[in-house]
C-alpha atoms as a PDB file:
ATOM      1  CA  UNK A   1     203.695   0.404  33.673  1.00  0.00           C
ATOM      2  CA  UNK A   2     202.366   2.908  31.424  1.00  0.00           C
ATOM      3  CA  UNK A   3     203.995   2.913  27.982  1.00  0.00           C
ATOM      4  CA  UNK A   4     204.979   6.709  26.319  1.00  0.00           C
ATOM      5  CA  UNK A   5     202.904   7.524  23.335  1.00  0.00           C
ATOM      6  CA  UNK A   6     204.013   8.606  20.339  1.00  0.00           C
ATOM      7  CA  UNK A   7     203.170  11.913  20.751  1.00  0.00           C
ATOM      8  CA  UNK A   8     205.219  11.977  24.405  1.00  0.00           C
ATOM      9  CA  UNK A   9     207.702  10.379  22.612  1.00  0.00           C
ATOM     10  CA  UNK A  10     208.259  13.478  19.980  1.00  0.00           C
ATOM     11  CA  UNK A  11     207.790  16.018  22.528  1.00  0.00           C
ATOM     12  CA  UNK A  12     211.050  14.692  24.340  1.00  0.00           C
ATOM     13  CA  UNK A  13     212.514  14.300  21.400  1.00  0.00           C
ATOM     14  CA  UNK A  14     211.711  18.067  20.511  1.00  0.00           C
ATOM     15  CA  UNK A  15     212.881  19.246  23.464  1.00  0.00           C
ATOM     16  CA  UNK A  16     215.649  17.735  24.178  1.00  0.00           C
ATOM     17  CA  UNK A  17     216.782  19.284  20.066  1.00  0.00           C
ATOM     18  CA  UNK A  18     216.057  22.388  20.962  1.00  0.00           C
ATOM     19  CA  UNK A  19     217.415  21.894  24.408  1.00  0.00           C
ATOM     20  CA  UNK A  20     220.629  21.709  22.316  1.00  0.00           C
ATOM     21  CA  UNK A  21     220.038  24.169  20.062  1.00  0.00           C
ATOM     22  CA  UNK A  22     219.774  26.669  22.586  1.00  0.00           C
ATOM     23  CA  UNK A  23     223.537  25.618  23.888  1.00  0.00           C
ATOM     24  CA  UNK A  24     224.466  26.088  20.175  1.00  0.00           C
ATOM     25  CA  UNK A  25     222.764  29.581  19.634  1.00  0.00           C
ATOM     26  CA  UNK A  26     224.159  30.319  22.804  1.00  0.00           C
ATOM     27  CA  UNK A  27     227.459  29.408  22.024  1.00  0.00           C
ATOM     28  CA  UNK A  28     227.238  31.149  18.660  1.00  0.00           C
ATOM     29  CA  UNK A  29     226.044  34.020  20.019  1.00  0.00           C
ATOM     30  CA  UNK A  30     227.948  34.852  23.299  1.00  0.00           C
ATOM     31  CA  UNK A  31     226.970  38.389  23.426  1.00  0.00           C
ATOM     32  CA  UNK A  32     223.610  37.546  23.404  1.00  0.00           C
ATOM     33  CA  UNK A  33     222.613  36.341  26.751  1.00  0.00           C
ATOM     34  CA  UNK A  34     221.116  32.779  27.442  1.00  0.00           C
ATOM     35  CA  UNK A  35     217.731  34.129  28.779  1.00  0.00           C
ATOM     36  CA  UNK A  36     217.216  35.874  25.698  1.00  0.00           C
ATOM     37  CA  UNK A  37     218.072  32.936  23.117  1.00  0.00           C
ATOM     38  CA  UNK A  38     215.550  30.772  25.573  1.00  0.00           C
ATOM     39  CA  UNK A  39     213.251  33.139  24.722  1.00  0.00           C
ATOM     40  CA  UNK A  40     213.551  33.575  20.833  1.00  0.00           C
ATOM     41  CA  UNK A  41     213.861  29.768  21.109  1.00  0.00           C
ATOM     42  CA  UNK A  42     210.957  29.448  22.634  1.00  0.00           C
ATOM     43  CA  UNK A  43     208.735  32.254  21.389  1.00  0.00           C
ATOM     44  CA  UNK A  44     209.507  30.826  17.690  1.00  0.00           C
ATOM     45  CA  UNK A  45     208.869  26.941  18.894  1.00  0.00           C
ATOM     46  CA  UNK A  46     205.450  28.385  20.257  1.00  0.00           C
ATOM     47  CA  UNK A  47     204.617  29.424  16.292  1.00  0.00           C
ATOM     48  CA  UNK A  48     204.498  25.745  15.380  1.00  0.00           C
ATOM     49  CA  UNK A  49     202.802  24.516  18.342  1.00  0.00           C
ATOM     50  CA  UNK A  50     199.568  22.867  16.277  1.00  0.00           C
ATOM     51  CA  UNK A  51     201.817  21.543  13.630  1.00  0.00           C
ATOM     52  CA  UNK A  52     200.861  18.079  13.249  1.00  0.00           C
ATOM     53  CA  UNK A  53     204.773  17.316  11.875  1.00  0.00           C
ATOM     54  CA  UNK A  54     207.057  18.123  14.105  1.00  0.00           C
ATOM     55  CA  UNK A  55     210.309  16.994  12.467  1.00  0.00           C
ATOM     56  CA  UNK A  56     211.156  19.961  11.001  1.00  0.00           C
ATOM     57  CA  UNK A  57     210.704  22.057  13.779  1.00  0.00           C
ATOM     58  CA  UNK A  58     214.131  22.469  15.270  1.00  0.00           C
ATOM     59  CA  UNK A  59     215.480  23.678  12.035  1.00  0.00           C
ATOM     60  CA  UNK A  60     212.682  26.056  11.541  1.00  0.00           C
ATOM     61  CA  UNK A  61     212.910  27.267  14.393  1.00  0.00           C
ATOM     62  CA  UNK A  62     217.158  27.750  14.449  1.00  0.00           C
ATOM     63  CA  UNK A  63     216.670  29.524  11.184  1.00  0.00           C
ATOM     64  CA  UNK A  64     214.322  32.105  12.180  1.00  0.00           C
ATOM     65  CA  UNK A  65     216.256  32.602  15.989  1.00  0.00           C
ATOM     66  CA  UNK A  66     219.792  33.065  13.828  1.00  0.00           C
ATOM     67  CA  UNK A  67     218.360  35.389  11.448  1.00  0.00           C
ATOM     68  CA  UNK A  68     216.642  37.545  14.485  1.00  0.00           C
ATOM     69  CA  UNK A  69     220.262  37.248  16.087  1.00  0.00           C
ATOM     70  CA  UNK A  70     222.055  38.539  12.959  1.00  0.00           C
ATOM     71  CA  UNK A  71     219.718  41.457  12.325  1.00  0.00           C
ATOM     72  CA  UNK A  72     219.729  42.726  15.903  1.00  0.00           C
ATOM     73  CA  UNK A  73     223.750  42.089  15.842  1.00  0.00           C
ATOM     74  CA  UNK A  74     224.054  44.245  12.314  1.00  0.00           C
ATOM     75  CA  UNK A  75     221.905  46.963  13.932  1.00  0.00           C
ATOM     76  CA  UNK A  76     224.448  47.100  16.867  1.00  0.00           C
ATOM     77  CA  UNK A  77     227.604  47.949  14.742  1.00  0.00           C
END
């Protein structure tokens, strides 16, 4: 039986967080549709690919999708 590293380990972790966060943003942001928050979710998680912490990235990345939401949401009204 082959035993999960670490690193394995995190990467579930990680997505199953921003698995999550997705249903949040999407929730949050019904107007927006779900393929596009997968892709701001994922286009921002790709910036932090080679970070060697990973703990921080779900937050990171929530900040910078909300704040892309609310600026394209301000420019619509």
């Amino acid at each position: 039986m082959k035993v999960p590293t670490m690193d394995a380990m995190a990467s579930e972790q990680l997505d199953t967080q921003l698995a999550e966060l997705e249903g949040r943003l999407t929730h949050d942001y019904d107007k927006v549709g779900p393929s596009s928050v997968h892709d701001l979710v994922q286009r921002e998680r790709a910036r932090f690919e080679g970070a060697r912490i990973h703990v921080y990235v779900p937050i990171l990345v929530e900040r910078a999708v909300r704040t892309t939401l609310a600026d394209s949401a301000g420019k619509l009204t």
